[in-house]
PDB file of N, CA and C in Angstrom:
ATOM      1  N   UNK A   1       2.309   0.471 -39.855  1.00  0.00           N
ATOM      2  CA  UNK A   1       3.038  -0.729 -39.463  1.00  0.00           C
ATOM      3  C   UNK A   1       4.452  -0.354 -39.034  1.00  0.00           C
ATOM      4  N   UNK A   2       4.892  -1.317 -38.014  1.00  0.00           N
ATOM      5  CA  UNK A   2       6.140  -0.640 -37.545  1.00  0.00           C
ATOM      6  C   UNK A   2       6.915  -2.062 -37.571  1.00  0.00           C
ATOM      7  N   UNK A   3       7.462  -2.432 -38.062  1.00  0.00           N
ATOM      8  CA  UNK A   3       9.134  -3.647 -38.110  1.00  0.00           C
ATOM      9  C   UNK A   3       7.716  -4.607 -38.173  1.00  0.00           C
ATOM     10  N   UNK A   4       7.231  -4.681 -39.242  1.00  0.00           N
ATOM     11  CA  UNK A   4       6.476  -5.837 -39.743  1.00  0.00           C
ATOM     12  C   UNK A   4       5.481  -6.003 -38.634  1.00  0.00           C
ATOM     13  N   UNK A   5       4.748  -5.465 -37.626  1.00  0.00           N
ATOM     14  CA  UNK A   5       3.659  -5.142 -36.981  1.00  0.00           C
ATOM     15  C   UNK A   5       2.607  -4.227 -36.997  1.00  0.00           C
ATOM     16  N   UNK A   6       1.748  -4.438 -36.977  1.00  0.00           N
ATOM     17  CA  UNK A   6       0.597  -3.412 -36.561  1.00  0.00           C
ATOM     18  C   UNK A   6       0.892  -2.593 -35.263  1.00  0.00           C
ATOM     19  N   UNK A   7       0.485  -1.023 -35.036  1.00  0.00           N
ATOM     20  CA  UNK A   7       0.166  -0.315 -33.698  1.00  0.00           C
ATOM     21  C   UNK A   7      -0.467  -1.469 -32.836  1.00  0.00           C
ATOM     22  N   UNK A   8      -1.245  -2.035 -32.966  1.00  0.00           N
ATOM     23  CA  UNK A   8      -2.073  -2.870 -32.034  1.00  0.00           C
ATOM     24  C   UNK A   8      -1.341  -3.636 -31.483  1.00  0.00           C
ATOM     25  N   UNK A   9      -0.570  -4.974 -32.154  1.00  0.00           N
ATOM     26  CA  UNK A   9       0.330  -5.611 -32.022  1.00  0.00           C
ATOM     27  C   UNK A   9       1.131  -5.594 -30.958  1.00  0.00           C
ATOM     28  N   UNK A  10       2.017  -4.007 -31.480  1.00  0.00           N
ATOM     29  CA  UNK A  10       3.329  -3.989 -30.585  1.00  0.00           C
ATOM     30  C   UNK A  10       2.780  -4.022 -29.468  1.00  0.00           C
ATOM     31  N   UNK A  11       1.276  -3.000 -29.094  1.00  0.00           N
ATOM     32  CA  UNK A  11       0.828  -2.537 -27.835  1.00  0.00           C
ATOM     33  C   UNK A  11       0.974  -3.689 -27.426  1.00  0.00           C
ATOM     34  N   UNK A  12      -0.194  -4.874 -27.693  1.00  0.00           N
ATOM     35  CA  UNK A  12      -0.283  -6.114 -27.343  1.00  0.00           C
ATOM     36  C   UNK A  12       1.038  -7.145 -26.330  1.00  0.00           C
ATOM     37  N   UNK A  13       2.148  -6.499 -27.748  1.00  0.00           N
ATOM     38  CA  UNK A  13       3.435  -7.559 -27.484  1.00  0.00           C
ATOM     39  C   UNK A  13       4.174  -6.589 -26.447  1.00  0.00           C
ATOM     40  N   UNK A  14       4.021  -4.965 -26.167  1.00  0.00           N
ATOM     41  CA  UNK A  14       4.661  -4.154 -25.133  1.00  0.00           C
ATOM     42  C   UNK A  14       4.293  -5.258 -23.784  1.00  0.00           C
ATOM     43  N   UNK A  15       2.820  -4.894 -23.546  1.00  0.00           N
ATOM     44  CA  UNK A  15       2.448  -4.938 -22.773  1.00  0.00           C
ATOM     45  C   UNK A  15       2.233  -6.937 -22.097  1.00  0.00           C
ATOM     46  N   UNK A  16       2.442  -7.524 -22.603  1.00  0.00           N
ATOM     47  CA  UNK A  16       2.920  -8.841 -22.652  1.00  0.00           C
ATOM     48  C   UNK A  16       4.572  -8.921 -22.071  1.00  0.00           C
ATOM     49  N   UNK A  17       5.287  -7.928 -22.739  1.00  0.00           N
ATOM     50  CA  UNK A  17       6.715  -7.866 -22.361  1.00  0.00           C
ATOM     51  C   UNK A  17       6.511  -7.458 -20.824  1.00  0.00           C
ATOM     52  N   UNK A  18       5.984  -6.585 -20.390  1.00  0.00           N
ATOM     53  CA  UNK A  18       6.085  -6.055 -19.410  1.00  0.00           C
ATOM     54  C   UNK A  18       5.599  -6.985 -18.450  1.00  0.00           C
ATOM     55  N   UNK A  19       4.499  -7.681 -18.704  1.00  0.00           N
ATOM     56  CA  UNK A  19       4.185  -8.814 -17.954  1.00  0.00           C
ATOM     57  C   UNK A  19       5.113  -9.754 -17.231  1.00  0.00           C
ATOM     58  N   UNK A  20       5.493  -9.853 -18.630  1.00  0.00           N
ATOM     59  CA  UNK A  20       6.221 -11.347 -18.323  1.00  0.00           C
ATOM     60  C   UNK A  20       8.024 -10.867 -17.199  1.00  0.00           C
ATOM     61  N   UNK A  21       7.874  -9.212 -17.749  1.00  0.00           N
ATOM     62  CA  UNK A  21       9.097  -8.903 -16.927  1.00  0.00           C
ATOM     63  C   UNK A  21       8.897  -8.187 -15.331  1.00  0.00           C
ATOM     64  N   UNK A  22       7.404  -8.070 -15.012  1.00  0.00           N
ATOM     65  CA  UNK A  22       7.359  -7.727 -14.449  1.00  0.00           C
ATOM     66  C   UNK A  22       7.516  -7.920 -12.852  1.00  0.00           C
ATOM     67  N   UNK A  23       7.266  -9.109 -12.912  1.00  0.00           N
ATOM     68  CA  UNK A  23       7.657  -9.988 -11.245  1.00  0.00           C
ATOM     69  C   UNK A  23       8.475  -9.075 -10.287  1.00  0.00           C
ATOM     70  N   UNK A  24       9.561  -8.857 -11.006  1.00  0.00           N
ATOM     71  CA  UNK A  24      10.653  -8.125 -10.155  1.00  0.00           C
ATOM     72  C   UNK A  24       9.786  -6.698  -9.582  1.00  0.00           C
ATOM     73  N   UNK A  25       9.197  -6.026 -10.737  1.00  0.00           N
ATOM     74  CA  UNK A  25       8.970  -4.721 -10.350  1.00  0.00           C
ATOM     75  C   UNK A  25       7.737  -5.039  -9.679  1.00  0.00           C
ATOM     76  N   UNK A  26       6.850  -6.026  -9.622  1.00  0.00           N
ATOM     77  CA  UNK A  26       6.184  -6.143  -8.346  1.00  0.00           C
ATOM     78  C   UNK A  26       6.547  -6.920  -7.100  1.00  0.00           C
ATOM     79  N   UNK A  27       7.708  -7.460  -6.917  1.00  0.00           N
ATOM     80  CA  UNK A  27       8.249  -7.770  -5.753  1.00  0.00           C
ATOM     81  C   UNK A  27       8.850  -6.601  -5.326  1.00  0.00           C
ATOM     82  N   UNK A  28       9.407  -5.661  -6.065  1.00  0.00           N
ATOM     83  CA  UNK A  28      10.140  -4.285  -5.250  1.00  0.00           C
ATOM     84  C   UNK A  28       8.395  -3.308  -5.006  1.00  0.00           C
ATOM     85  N   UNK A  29       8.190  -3.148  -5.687  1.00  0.00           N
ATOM     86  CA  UNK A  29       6.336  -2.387  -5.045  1.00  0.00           C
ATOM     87  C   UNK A  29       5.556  -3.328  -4.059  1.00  0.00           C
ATOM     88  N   UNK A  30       5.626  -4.428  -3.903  1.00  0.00           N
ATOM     89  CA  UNK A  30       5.195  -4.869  -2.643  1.00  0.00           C
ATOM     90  C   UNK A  30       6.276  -4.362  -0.757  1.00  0.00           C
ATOM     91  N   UNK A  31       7.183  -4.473  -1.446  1.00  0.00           N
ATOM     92  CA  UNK A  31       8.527  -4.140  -0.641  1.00  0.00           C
ATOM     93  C   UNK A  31       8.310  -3.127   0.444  1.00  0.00           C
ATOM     94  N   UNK A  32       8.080  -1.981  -1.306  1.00  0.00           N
ATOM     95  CA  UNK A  32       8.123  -0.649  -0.913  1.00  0.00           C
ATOM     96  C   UNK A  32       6.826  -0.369  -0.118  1.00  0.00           C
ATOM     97  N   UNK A  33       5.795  -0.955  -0.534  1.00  0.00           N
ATOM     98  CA  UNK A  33       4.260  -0.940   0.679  1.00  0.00           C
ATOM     99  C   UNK A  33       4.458  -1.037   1.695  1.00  0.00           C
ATOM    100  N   UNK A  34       5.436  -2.191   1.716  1.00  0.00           N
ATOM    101  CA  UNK A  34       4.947  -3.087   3.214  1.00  0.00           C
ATOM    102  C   UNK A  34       6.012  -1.724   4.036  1.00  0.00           C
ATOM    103  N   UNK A  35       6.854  -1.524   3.451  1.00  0.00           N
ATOM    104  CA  UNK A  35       7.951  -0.048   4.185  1.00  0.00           C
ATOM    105  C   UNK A  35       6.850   0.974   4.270  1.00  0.00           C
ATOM    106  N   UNK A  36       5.988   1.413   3.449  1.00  0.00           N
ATOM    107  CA  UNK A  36       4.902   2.675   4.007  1.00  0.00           C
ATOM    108  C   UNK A  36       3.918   1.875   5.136  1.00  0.00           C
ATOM    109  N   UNK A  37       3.668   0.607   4.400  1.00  0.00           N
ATOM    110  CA  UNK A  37       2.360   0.306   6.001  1.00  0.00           C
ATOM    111  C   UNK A  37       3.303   0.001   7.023  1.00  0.00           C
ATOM    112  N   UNK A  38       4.301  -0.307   7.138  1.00  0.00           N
ATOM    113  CA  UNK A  38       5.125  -0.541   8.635  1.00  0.00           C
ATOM    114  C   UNK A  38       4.827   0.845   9.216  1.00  0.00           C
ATOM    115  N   UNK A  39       5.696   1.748   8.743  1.00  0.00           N
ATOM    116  CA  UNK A  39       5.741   3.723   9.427  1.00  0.00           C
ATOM    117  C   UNK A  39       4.539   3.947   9.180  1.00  0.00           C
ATOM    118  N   UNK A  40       3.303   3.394   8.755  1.00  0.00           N
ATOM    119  CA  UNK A  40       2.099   4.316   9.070  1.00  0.00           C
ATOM    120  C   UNK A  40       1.388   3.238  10.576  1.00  0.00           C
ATOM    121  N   UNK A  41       1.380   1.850  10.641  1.00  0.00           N
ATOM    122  CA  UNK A  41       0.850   1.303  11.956  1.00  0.00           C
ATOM    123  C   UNK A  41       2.169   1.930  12.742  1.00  0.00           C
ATOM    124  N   UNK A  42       3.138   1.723  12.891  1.00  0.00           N
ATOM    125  CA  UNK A  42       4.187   2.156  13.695  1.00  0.00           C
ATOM    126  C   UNK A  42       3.609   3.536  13.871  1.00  0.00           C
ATOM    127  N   UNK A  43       3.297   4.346  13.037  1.00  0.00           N
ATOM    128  CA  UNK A  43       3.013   6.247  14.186  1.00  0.00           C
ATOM    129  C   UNK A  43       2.022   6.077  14.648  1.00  0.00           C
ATOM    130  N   UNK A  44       0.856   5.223  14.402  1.00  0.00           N
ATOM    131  CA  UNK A  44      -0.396   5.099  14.798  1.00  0.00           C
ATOM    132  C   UNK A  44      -0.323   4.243  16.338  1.00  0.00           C
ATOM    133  N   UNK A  45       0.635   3.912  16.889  1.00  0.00           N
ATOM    134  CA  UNK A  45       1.137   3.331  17.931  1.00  0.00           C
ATOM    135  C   UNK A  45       0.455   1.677  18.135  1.00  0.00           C
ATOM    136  N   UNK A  46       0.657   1.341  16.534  1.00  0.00           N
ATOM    137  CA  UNK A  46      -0.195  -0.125  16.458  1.00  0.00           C
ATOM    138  C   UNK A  46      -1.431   0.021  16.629  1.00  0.00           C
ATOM    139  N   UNK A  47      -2.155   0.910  16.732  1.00  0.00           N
ATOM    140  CA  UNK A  47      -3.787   0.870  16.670  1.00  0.00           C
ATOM    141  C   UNK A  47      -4.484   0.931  15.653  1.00  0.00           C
ATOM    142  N   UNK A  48      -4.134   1.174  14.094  1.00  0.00           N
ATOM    143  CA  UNK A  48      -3.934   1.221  13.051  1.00  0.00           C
ATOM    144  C   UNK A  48      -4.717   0.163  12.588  1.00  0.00           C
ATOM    145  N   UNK A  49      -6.131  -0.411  11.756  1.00  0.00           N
ATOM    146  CA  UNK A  49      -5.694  -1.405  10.607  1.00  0.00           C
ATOM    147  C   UNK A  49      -5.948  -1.157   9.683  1.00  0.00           C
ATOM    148  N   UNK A  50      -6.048  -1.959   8.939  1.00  0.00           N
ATOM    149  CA  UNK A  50      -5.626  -2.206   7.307  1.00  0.00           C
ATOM    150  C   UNK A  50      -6.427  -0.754   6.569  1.00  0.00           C
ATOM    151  N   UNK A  51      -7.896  -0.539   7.423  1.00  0.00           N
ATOM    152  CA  UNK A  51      -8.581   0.875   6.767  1.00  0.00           C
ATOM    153  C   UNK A  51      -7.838   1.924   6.857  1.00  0.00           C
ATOM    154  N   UNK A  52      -6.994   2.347   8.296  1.00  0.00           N
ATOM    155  CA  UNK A  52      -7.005   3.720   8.513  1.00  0.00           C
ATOM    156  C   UNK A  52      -5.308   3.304   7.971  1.00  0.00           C
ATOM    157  N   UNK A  53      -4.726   2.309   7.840  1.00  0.00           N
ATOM    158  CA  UNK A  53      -3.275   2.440   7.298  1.00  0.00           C
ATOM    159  C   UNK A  53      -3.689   2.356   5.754  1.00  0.00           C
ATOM    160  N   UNK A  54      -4.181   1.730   5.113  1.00  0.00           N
ATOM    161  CA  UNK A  54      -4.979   2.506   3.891  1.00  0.00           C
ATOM    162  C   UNK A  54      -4.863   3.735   3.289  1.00  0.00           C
ATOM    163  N   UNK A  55      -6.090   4.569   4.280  1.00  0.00           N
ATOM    164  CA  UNK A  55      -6.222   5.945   4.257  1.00  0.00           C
ATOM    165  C   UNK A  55      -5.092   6.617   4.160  1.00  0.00           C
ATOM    166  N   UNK A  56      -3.985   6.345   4.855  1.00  0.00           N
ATOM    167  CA  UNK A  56      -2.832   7.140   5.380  1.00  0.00           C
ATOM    168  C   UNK A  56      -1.801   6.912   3.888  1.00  0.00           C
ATOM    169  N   UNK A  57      -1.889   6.122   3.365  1.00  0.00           N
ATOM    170  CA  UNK A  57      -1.382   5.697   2.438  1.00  0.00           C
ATOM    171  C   UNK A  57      -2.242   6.527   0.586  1.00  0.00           C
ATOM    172  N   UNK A  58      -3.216   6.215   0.653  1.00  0.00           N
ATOM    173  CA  UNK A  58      -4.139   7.256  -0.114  1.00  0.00           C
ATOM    174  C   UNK A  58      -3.642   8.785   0.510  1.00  0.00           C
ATOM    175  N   UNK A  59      -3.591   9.318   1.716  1.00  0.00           N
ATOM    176  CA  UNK A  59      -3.276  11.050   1.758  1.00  0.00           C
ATOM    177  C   UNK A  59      -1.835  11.080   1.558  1.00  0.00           C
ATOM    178  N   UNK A  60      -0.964   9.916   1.329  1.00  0.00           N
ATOM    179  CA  UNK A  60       0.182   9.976   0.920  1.00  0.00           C
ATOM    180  C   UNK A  60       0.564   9.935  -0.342  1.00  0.00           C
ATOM    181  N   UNK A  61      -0.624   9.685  -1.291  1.00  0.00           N
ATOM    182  CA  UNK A  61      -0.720   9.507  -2.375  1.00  0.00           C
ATOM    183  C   UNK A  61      -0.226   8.512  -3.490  1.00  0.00           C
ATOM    184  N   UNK A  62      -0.690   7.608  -2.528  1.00  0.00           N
ATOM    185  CA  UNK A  62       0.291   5.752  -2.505  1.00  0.00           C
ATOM    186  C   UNK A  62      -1.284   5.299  -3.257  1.00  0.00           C
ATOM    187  N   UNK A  63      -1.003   5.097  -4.628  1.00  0.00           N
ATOM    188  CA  UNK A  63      -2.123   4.317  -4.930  1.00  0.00           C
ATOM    189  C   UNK A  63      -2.044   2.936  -4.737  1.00  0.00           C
ATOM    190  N   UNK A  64      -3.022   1.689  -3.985  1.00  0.00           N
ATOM    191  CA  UNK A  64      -3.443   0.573  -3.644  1.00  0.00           C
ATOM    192  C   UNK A  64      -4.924   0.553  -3.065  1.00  0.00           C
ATOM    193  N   UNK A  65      -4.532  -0.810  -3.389  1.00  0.00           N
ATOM    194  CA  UNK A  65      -6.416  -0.842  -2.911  1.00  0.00           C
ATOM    195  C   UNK A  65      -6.255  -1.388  -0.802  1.00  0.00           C
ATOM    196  N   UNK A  66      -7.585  -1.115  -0.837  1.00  0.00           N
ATOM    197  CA  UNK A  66      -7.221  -2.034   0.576  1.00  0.00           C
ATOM    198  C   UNK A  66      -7.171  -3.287   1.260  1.00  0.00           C
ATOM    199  N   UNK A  67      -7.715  -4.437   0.178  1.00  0.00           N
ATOM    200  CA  UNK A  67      -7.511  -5.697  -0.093  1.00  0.00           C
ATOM    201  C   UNK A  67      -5.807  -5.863   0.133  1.00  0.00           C
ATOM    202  N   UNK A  68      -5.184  -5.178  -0.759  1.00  0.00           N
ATOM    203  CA  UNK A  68      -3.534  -5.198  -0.635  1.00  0.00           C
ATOM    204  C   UNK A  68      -3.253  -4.891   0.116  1.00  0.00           C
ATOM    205  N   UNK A  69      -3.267  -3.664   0.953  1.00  0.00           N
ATOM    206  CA  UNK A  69      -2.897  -3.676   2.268  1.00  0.00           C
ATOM    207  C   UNK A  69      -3.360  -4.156   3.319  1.00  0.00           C
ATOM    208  N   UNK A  70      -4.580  -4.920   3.616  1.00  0.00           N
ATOM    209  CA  UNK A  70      -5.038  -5.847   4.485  1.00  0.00           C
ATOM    210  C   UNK A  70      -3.932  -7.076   4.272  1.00  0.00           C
ATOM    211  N   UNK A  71      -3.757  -7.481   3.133  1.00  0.00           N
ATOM    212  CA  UNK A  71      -2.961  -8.556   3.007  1.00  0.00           C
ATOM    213  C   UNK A  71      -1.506  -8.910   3.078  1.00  0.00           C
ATOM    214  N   UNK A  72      -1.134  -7.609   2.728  1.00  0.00           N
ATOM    215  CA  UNK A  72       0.275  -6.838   3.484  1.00  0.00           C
ATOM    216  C   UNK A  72       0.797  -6.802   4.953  1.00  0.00           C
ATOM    217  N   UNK A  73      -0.185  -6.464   5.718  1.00  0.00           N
ATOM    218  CA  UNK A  73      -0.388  -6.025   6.775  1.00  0.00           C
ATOM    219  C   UNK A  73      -0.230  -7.940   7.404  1.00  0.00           C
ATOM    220  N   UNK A  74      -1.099  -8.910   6.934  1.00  0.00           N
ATOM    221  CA  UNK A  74      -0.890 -10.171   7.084  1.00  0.00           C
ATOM    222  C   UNK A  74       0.128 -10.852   7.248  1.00  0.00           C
ATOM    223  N   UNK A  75       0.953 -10.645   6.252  1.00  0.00           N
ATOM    224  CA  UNK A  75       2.521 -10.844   5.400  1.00  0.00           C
ATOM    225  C   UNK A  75       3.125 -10.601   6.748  1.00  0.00           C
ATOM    226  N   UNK A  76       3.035  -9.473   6.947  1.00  0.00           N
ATOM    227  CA  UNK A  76       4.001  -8.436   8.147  1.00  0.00           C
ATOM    228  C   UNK A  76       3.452  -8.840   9.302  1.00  0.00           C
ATOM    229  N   UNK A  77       2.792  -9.609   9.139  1.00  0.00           N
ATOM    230  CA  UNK A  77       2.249  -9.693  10.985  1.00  0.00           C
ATOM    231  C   UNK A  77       1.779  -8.419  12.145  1.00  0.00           C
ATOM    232  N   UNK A  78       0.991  -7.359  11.266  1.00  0.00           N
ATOM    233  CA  UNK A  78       0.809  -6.438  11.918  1.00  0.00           C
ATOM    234  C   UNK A  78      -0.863  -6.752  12.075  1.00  0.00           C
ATOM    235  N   UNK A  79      -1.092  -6.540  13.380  1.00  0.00           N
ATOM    236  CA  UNK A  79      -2.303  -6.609  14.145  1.00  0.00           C
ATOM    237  C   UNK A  79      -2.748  -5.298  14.737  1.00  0.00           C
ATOM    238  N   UNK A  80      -3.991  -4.503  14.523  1.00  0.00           N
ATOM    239  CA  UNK A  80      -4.090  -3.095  15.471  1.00  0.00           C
ATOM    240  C   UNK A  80      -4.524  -4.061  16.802  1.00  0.00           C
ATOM    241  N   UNK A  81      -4.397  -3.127  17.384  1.00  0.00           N
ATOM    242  CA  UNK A  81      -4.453  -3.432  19.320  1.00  0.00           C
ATOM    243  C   UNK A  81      -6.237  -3.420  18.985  1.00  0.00           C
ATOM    244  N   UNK A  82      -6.704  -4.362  19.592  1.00  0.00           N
ATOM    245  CA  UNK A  82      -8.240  -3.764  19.940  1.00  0.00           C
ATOM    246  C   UNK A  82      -8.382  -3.634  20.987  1.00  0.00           C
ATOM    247  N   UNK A  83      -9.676  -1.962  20.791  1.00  0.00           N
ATOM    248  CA  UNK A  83      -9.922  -0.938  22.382  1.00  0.00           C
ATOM    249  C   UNK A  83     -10.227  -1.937  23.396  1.00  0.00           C
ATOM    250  N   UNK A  84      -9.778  -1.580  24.868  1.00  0.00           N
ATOM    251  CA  UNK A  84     -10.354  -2.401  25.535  1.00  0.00           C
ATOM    252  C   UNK A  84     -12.012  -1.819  25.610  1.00  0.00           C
ATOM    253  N   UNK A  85     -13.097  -2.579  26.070  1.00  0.00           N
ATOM    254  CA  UNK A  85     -14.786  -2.134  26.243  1.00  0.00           C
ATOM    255  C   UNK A  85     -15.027  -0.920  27.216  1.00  0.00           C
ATOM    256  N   UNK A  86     -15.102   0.696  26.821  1.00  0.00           N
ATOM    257  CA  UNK A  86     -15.342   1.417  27.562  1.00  0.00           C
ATOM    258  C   UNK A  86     -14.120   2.448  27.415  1.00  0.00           C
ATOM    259  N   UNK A  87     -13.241   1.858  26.125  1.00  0.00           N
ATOM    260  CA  UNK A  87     -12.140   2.758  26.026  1.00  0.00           C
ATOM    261  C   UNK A  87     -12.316   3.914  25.427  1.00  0.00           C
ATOM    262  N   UNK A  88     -12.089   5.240  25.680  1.00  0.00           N
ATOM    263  CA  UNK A  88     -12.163   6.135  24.512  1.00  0.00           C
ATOM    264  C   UNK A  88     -10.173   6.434  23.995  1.00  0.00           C
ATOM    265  N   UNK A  89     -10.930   7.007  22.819  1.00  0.00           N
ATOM    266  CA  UNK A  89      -9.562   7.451  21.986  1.00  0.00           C
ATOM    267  C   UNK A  89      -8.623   8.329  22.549  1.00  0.00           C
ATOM    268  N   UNK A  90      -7.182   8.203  22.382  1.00  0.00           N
ATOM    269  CA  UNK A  90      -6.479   8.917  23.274  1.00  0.00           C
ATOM    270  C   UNK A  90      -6.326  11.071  21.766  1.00  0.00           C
ATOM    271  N   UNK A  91      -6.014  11.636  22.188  1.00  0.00           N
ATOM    272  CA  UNK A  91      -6.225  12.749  21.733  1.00  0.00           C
ATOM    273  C   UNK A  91      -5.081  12.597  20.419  1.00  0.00           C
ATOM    274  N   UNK A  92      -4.336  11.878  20.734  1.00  0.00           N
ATOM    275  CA  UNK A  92      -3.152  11.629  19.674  1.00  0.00           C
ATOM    276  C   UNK A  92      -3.742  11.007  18.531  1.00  0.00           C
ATOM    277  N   UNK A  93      -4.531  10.204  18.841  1.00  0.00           N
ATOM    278  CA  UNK A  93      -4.726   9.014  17.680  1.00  0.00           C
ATOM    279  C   UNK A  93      -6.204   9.193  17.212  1.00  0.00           C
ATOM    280  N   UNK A  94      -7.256  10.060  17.836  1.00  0.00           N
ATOM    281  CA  UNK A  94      -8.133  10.712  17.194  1.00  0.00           C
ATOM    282  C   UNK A  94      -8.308  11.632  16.314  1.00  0.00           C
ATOM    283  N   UNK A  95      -7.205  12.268  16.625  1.00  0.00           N
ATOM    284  CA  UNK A  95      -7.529  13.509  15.410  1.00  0.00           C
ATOM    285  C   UNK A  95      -5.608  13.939  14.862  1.00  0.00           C
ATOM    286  N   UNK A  96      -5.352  12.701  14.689  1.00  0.00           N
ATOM    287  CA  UNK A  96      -3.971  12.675  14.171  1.00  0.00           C
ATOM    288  C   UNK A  96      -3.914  12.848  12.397  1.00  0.00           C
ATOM    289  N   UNK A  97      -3.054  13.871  12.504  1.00  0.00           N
ATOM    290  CA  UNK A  97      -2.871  14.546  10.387  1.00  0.00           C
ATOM    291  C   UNK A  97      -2.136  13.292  10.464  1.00  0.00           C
ATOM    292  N   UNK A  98      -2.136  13.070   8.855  1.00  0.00           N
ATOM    293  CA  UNK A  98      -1.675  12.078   7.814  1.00  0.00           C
ATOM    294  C   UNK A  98       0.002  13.282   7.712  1.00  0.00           C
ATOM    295  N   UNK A  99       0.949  12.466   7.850  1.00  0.00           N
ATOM    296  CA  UNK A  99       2.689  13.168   7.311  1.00  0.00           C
ATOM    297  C   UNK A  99       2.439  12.255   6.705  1.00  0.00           C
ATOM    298  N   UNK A 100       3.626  12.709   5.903  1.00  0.00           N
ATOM    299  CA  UNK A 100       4.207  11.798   4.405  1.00  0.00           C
ATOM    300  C   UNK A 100       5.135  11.606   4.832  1.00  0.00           C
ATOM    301  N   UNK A 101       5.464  10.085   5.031  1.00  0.00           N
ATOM    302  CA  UNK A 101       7.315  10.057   4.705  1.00  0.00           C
ATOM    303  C   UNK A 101       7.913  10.218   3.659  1.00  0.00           C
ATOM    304  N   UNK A 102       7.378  10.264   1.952  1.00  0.00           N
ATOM    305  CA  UNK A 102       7.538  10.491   1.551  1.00  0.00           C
ATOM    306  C   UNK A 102       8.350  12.751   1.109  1.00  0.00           C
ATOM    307  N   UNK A 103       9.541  12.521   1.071  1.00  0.00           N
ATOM    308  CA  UNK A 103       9.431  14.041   1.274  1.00  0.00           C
ATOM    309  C   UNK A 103      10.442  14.176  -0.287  1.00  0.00           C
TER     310      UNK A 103
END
């Protein structure tokens, strides 16, 4: 027992604290997403969606799911261009490495 609690407890009441304080620190981690999915559709020259800015975000080692960044991507008003019928991929954006802005 620790200050008239059980181990269980505090966990309980930590993690309740953190809840209830947490808003802020998920309004600054949404923030900070929507700043990695901007620079990852932005290098992708807007052709980008929510999967391959995703991906780029996973080899950056940005854990989210892609529900969140589909919905991010919403927020931000970012749209990928769709190919016109008969388009192929330009050499840039086919076989383009994942950078980190993170450095």
């Amino acid at each position: 027992m620790i200050g008239g609690f059980k181990e269980s407890e505090r966990i309980v009441s930590d993690a309740l604290d953190a809840h209830v304080g947490s808003g802020t620190l998920l309004a600054r981690r949404r923030e900070d997403l929507k700043l990695l999915i901007t620079t990852s559709f932005e290098d992708s020259d807007g052709t980008y969606g929510y999967r391959r800015v995703h991906a780029d975000l996973s080899a950056w080692g940005v854990a989210c799911g892609p529900e969140l960044v589909r919905d991010l991507m919403r927020e931000l008003d970012l749209q990928a261009c769709q190919p016109r019928h008969g388009a192929t991929a330009s050499p840039r954006t086919a076989a383009r490495p994942a950078r980190s802005p993170i450095s």
